[in-house]
N, C-alpha and C. Protein backbone atom coordinates (compact mmCIF):
# COMPACT_ATOMS: atom_id res chain seq x y z
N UNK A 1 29.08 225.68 272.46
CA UNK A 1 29.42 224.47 273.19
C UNK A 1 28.44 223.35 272.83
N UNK A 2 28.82 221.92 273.00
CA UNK A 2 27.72 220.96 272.94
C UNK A 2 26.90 220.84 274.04
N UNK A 3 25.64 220.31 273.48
CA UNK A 3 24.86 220.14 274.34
C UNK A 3 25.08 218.65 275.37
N UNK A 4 25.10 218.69 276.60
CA UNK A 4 25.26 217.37 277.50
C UNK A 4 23.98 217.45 278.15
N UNK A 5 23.62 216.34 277.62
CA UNK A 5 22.15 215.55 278.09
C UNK A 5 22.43 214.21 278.74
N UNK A 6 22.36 212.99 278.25
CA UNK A 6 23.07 212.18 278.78
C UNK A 6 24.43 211.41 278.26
N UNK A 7 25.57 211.16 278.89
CA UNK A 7 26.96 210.68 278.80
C UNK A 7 26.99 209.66 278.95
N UNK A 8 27.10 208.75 277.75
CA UNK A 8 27.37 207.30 278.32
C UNK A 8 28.02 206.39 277.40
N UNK A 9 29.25 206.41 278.13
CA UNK A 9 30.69 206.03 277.76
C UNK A 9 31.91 205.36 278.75
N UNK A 10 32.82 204.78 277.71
CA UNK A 10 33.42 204.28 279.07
C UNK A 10 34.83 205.60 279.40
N UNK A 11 35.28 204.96 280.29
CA UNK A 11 35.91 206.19 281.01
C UNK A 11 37.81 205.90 281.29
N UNK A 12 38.49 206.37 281.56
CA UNK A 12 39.66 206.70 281.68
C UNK A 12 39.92 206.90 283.36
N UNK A 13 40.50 205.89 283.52
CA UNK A 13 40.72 206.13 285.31
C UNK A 13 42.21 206.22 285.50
N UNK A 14 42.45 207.61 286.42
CA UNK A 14 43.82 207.85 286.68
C UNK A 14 42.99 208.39 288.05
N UNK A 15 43.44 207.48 289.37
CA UNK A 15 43.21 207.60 290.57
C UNK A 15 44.03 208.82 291.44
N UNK A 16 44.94 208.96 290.94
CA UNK A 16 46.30 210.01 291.82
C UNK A 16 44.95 211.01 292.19
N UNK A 17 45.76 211.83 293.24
CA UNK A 17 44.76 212.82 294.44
C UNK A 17 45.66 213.72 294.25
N UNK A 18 45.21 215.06 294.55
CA UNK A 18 45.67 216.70 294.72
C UNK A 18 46.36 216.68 293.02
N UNK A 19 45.50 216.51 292.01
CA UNK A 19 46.17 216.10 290.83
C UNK A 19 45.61 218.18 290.41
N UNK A 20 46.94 218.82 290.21
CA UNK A 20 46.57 220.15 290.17
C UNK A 20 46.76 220.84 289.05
N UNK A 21 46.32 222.05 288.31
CA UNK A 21 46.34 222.46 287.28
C UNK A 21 47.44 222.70 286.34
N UNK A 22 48.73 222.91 287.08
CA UNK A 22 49.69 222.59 286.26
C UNK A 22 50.22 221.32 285.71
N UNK A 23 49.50 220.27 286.56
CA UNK A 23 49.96 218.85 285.81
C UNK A 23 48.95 218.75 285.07
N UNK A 24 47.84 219.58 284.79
CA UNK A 24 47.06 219.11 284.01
C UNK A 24 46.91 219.58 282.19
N UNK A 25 47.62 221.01 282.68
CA UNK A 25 48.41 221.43 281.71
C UNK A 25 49.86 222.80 281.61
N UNK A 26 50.96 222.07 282.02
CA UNK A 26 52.19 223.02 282.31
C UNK A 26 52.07 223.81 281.59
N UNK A 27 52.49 224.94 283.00
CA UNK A 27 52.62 226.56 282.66
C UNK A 27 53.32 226.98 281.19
N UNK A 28 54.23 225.82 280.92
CA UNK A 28 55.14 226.41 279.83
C UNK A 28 53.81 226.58 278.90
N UNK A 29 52.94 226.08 278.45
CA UNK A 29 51.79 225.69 277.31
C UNK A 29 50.91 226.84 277.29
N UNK A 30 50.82 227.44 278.36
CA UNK A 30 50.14 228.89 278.63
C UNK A 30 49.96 230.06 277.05
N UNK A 31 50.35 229.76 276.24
CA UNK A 31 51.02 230.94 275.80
C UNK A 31 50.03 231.64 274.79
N UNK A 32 48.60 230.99 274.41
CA UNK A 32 47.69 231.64 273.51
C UNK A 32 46.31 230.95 274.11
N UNK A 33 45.77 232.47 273.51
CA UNK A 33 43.91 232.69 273.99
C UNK A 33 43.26 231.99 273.23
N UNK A 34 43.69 230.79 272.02
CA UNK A 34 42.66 230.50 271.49
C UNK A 34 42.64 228.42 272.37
N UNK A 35 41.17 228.41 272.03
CA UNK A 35 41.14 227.07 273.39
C UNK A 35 41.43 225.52 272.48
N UNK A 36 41.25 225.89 271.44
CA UNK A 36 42.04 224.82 270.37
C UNK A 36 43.68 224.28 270.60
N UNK A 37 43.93 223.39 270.34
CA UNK A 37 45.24 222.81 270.32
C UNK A 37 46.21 222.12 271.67
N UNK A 38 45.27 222.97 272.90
CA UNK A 38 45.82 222.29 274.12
C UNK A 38 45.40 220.80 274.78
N UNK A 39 44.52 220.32 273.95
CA UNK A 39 44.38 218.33 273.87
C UNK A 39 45.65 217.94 274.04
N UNK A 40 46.81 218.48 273.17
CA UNK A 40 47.91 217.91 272.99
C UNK A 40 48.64 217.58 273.95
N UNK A 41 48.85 218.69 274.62
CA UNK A 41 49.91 218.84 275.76
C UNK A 41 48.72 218.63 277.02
N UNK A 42 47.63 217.90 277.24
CA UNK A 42 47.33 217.26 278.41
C UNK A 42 47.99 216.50 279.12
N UNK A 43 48.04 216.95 280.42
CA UNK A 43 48.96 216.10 281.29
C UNK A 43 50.50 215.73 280.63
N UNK A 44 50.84 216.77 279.85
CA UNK A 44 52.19 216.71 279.54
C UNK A 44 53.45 215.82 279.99
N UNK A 45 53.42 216.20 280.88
CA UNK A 45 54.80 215.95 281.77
C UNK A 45 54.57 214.49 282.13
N UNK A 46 53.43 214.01 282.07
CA UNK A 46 53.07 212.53 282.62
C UNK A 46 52.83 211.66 281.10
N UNK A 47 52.62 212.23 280.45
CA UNK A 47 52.47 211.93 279.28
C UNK A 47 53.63 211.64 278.27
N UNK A 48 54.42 212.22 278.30
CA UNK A 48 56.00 212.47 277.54
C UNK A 48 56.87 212.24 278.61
N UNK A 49 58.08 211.44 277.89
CA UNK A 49 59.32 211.89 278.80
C UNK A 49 59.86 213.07 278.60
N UNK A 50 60.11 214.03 280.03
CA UNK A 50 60.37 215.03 280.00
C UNK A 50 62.09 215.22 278.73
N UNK A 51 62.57 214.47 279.20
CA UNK A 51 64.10 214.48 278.46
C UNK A 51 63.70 213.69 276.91
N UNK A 52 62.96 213.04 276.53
CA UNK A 52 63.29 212.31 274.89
C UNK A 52 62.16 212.40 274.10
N UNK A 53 61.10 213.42 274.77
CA UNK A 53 59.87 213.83 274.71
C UNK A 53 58.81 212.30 274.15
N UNK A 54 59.42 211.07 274.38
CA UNK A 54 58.69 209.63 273.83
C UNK A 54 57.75 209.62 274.74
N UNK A 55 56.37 208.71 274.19
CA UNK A 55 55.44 208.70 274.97
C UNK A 55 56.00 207.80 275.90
N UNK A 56 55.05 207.91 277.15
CA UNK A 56 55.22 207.27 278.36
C UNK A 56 54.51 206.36 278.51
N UNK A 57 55.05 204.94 278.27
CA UNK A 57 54.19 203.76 278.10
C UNK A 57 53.46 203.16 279.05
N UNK A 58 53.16 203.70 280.37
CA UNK A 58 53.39 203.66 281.95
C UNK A 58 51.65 203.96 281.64
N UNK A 59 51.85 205.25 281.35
CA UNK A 59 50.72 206.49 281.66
C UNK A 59 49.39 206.19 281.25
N UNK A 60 48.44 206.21 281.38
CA UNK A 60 46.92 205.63 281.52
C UNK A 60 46.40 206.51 280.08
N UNK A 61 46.54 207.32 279.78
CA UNK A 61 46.67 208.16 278.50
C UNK A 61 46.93 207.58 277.13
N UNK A 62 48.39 206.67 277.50
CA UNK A 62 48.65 206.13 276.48
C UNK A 62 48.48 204.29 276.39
N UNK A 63 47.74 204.28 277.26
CA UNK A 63 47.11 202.68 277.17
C UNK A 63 46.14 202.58 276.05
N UNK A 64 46.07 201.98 274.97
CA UNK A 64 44.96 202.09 273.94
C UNK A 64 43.83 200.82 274.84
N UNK A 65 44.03 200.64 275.88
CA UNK A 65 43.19 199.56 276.50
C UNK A 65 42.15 200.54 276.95
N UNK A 66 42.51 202.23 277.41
CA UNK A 66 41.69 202.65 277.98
C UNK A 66 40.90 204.03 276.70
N UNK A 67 39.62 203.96 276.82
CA UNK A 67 39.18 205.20 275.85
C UNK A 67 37.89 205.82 276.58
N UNK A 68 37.20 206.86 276.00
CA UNK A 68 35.96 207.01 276.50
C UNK A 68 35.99 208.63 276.52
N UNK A 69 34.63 209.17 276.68
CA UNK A 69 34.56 210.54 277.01
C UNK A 69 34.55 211.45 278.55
N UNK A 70 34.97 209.73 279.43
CA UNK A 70 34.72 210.37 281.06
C UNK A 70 36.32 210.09 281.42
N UNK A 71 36.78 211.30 282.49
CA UNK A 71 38.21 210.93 283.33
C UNK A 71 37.43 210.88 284.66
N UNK A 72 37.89 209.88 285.04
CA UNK A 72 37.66 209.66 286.53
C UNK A 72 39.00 209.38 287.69
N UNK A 73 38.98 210.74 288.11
CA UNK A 73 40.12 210.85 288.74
C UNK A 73 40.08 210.97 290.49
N UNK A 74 41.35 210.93 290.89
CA UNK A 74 41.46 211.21 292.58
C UNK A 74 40.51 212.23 293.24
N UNK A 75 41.30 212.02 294.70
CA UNK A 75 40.16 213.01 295.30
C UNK A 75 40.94 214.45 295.20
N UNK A 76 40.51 215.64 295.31
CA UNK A 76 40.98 216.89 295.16
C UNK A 76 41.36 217.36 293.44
N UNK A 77 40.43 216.93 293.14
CA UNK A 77 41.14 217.41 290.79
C UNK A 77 40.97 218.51 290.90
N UNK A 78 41.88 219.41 290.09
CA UNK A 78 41.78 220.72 289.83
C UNK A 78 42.34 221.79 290.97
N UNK A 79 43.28 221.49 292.01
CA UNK A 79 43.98 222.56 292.64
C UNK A 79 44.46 223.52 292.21
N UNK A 80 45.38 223.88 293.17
CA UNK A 80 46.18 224.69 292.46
C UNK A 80 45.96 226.16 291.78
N UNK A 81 46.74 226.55 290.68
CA UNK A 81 46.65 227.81 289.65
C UNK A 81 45.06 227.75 289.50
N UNK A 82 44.56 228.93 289.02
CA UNK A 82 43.22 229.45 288.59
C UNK A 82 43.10 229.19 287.06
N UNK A 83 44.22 228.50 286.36
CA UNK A 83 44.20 228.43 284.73
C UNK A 83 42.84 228.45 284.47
N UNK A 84 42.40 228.55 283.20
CA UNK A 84 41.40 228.52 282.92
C UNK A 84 41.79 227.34 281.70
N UNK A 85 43.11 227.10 281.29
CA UNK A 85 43.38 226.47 280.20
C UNK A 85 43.20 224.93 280.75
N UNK A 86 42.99 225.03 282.12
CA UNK A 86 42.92 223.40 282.24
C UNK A 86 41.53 222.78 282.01
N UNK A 87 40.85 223.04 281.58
CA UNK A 87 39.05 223.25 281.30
C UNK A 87 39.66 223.18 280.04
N UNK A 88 40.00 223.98 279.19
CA UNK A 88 40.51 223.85 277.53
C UNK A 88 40.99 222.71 277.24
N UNK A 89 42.13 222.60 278.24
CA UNK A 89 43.08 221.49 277.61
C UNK A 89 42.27 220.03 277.38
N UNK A 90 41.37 219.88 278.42
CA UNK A 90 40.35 218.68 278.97
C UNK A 90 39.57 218.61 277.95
N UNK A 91 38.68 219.55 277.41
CA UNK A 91 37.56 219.27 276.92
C UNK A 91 37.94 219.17 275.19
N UNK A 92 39.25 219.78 274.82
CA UNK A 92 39.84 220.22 273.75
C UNK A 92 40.31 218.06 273.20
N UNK A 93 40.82 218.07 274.42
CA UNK A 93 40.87 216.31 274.19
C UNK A 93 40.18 215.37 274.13
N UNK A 94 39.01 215.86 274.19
CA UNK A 94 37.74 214.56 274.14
C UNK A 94 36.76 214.58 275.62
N UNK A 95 37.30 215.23 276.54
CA UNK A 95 36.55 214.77 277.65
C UNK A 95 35.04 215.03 277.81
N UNK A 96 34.13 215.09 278.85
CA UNK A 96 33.11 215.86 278.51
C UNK A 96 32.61 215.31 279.68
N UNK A 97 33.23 214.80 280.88
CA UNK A 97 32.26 214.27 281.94
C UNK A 97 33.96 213.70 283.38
N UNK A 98 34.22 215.04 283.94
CA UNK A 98 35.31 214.54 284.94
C UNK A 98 34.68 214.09 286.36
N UNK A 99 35.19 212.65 287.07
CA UNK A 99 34.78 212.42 288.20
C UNK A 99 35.06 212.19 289.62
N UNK A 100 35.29 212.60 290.63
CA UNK A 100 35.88 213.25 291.68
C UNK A 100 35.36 212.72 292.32
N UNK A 101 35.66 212.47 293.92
CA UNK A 101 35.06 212.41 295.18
C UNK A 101 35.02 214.50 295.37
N UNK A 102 36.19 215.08 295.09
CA UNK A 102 36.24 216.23 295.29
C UNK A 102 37.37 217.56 294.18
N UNK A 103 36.50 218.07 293.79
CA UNK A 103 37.04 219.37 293.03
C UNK A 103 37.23 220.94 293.96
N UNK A 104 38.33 221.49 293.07
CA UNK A 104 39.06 223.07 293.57
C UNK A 104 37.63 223.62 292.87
N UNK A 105 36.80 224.45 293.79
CA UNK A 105 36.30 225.70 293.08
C UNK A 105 36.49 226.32 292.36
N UNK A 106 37.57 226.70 292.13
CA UNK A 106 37.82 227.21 291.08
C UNK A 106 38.07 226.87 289.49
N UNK A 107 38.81 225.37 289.63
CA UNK A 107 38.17 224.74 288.37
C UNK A 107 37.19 224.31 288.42
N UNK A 108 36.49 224.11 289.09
CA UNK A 108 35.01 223.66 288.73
C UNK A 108 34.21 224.75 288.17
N UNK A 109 33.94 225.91 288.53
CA UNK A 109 33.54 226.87 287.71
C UNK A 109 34.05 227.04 286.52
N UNK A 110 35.39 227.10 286.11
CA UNK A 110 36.16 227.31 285.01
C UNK A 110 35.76 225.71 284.01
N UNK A 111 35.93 224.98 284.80
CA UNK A 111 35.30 223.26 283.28
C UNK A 111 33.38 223.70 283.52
N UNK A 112 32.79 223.68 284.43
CA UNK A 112 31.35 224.68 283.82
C UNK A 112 31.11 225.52 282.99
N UNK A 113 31.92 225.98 282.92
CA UNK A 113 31.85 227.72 281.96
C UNK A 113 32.30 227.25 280.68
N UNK A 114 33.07 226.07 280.70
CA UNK A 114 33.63 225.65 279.33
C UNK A 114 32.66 224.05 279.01
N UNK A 115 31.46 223.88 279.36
CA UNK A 115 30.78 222.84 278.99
C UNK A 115 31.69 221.50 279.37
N UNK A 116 31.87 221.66 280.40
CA UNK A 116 33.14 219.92 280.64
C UNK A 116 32.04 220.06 282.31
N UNK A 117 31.43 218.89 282.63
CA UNK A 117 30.74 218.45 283.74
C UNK A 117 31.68 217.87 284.65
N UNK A 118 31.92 218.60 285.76
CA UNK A 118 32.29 217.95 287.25
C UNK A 118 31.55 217.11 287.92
N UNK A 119 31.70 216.05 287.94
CA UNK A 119 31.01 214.89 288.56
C UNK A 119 31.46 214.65 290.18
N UNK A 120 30.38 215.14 291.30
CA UNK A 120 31.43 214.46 292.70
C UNK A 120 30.79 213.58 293.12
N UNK A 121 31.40 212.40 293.47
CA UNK A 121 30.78 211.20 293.94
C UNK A 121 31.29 210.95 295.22
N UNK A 122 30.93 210.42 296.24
CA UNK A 122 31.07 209.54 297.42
C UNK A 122 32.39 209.41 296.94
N UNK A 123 33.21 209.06 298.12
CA UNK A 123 34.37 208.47 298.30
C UNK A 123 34.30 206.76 297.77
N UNK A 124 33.37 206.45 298.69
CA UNK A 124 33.14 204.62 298.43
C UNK A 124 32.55 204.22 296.97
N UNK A 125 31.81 205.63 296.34
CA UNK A 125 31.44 205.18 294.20
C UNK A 125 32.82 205.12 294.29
N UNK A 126 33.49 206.57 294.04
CA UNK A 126 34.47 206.71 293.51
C UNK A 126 35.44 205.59 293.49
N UNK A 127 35.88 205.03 294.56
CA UNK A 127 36.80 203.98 294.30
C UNK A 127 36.17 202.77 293.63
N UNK A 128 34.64 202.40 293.45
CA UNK A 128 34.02 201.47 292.89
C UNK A 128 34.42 201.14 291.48
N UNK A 129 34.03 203.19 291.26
CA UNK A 129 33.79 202.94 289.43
C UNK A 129 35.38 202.74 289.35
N UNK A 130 36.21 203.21 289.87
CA UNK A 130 38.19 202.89 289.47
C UNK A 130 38.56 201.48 289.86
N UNK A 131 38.07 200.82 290.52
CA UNK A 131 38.38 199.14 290.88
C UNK A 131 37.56 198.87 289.33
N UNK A 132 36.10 199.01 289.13
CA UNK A 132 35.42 198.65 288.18
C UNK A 132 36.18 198.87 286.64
N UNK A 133 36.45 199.92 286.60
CA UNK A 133 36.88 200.40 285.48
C UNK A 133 38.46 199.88 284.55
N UNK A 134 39.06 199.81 285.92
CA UNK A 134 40.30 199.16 285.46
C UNK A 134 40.54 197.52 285.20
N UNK A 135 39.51 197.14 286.07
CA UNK A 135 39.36 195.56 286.08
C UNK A 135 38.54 195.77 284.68
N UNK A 136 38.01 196.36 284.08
CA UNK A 136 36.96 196.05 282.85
C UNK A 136 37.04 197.33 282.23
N UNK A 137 38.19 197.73 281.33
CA UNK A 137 38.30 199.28 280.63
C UNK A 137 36.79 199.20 279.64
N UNK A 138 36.07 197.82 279.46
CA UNK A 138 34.82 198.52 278.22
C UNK A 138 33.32 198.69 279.18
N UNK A 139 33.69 198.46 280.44
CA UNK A 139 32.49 199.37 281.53
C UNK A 139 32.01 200.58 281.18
N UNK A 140 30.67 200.98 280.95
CA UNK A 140 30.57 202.08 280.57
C UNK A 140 30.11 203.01 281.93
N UNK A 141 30.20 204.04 281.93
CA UNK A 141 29.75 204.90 283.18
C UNK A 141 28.29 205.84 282.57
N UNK A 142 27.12 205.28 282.99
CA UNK A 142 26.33 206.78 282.87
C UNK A 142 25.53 208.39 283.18
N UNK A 143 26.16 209.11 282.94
CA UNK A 143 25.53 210.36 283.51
C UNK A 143 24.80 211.18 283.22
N UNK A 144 23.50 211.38 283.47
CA UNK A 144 22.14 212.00 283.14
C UNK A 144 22.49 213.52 283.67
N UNK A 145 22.42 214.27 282.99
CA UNK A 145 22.50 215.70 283.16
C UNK A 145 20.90 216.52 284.21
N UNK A 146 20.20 215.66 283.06
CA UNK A 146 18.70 216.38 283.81
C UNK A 146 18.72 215.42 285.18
N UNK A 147 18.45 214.71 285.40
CA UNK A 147 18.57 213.80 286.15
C UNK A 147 19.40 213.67 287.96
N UNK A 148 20.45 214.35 287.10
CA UNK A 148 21.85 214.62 287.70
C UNK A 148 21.96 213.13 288.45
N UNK A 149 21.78 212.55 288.33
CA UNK A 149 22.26 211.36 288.43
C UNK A 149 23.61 210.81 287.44
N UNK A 150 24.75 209.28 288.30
CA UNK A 150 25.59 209.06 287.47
C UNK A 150 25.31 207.24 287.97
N UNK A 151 25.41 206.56 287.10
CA UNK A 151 25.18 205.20 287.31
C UNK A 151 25.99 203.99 286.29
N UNK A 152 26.68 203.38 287.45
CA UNK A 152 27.69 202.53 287.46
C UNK A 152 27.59 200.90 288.12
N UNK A 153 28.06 199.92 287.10
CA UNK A 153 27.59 198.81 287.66
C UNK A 153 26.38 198.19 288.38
N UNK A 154 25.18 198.96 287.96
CA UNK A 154 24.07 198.91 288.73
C UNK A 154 24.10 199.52 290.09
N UNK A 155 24.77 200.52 290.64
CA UNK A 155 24.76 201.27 291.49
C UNK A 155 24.51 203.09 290.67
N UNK A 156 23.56 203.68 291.74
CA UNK A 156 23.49 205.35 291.17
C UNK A 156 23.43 206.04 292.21
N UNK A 157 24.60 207.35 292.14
CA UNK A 157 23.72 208.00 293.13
C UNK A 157 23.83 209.43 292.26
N UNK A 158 23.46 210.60 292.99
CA UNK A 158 23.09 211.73 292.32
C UNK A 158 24.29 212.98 292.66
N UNK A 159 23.75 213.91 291.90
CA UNK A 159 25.18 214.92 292.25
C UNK A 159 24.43 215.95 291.96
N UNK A 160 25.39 217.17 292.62
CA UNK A 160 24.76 218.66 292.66
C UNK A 160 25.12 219.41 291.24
N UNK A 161 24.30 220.20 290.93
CA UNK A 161 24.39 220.89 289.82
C UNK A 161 23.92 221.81 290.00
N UNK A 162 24.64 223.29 289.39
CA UNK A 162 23.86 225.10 289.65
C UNK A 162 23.12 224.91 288.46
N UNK A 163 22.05 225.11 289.11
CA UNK A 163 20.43 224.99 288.11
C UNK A 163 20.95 225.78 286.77
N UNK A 164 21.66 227.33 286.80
CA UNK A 164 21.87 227.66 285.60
C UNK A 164 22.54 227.18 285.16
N UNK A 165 24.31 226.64 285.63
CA UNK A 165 24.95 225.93 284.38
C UNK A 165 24.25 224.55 283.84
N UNK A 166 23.28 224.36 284.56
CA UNK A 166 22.25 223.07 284.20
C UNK A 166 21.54 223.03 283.04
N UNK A 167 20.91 224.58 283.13
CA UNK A 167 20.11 224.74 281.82
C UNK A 167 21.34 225.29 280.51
N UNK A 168 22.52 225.85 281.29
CA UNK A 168 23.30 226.11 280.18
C UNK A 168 24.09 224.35 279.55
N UNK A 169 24.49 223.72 279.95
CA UNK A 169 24.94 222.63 279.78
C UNK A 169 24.09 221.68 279.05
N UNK A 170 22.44 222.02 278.97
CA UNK A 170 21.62 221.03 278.71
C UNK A 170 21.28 221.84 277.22
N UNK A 171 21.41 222.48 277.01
CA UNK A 171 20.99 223.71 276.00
C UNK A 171 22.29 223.67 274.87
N UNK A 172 24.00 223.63 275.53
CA UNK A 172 24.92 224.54 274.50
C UNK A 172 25.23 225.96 275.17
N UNK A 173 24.53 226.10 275.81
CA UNK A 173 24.98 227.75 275.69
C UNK A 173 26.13 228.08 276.82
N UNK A 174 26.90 228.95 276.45
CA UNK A 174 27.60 229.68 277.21
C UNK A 174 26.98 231.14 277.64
N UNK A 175 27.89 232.25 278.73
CA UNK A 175 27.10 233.30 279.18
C UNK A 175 26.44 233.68 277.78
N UNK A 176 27.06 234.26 277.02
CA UNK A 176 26.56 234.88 275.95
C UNK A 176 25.42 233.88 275.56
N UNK A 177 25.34 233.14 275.19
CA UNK A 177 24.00 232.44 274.32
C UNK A 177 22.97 232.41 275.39
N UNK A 178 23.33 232.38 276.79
CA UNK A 178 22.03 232.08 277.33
C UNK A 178 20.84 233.47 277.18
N UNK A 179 22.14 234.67 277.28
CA UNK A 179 21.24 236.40 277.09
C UNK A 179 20.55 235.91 275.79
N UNK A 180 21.64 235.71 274.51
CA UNK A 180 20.69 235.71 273.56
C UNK A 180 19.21 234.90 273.69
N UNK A 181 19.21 233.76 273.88
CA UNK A 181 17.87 233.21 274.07
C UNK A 181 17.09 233.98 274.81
N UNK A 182 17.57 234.57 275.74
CA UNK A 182 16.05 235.67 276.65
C UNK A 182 16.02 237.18 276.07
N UNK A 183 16.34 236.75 274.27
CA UNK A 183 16.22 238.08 273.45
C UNK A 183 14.78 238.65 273.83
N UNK A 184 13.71 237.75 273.45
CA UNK A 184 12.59 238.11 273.30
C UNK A 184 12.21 238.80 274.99
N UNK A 185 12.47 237.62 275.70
CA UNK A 185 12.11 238.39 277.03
C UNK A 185 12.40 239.85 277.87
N UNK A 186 13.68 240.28 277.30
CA UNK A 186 14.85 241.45 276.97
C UNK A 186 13.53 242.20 276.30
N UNK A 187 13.12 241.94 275.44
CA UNK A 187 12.33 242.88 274.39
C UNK A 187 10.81 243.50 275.19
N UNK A 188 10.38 242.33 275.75
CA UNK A 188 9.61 242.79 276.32
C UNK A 188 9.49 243.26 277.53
N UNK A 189 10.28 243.11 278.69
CA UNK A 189 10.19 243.69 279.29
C UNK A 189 10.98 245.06 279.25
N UNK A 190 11.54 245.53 278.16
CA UNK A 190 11.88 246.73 277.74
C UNK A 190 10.81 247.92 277.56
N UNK A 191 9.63 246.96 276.43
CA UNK A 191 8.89 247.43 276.35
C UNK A 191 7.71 247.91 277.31
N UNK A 192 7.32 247.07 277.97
CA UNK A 192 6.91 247.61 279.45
C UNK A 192 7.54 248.40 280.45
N UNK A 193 8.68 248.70 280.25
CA UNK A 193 9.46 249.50 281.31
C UNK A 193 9.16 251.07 280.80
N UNK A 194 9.33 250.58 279.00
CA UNK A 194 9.01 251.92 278.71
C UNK A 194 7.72 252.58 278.39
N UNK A 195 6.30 251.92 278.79
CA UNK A 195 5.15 252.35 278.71
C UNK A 195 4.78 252.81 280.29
N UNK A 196 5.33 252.09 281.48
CA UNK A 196 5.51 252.63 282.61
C UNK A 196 6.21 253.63 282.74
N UNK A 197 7.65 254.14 282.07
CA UNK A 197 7.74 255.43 282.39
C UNK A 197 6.77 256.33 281.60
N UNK A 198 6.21 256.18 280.18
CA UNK A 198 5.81 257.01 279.44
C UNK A 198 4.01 257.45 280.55
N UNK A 199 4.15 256.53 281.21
CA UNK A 199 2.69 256.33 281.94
C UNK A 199 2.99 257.98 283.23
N UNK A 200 3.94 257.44 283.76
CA UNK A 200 4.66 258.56 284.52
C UNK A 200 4.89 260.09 284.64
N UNK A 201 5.29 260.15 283.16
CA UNK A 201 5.93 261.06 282.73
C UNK A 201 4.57 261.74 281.84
């Protein structure tokens, strides 16, 4: 995974609330384990007309007014299904920094585990940076990982982060890479475990 230190970019605002994992990427899309290729079919159904499959000129997606590496969305992102593909589909498309008044637990663990940062802000940021953002799509939003701070229009406030996906997020690593890095520590306290039993015995 990449490493996220600090994010600072402008952002993509789609305000809708209880915005849930199948709109984020329909069940039909489900159909393979590898996390490549589901950028495409983000937000599908809002994205395409369902019947002439043409883009949807409506949709905040396909505004070339709007770009950036942050979505800053309604309150409640990520309901719904337990997908894990909606973390894929997100981060597979560019994202790397989603922002909420409020996230489903369950995707929030699942875009952690896949290096994509849940951002929860106040109710009163949240609607700031989306008044801000849309009135001015080249606003940039910034978010300090170590810091855990996110700062907008000269306003900041801070957000919670699990100290380990903190150090995993700030590092690259996923479960696996973080064991590897505590190879050495693995080694040694191996080795002491086994001069204490040999001490024993």
């Amino acid at each position: 995974m990449q490493k996220l230190t600090l994010i600072q970019s402008r952002a993509v605002p789609l305000p809708a609330e209880n915005i849930d994992t199948d709109q984020i990427i329909p069940a039909r899309f489900l159909k393979s384990i590898d996390r490549k290729g589901f950028g495409e079919n983000l937000f599908r159904d809002w994205r395409f007309n369902i019947h002439t499959g043409e883009p949807n000129a409506e949709f905040v997606l396909n505004n070339p007014g709007y770009s950036g590496e942050i979505l800053v969305a309604g309150n409640n992102f990520g309901c719904g299904s337990s997908r894990e593909h909606a973390a894929w589909s997100l981060t597979d498309y560019g994202f790397k920094v989603i922002i909420s008044s409020y996230f489903a637990d369950i995707f929030k663990g699942n875009a952690l585990n896949n290096g994509l940062l849940p951002v929860k802000v106040s109710e009163a940021f949240l609607k700031d940076i989306l008044k801000g953002i849309t009135e001015n799509p080249e606003a940039e939003i910034a978010v300090d990982v170590e810091q855990q701070s996110i700062s907008f229009n000269g306003k900041t406030e801070t957000f919670e982060l699990d100290s380990y996906k903190k150090i995993c997020l700030l590092n690259g690593y996923d479960d696996i890479d973080f064991l590897i890095s505590k190879k050495q520590a693995i080694k040694q306290f191996e080795l002491k475990t086994q001069k204490y039993e040999q001490q024993l015995f």
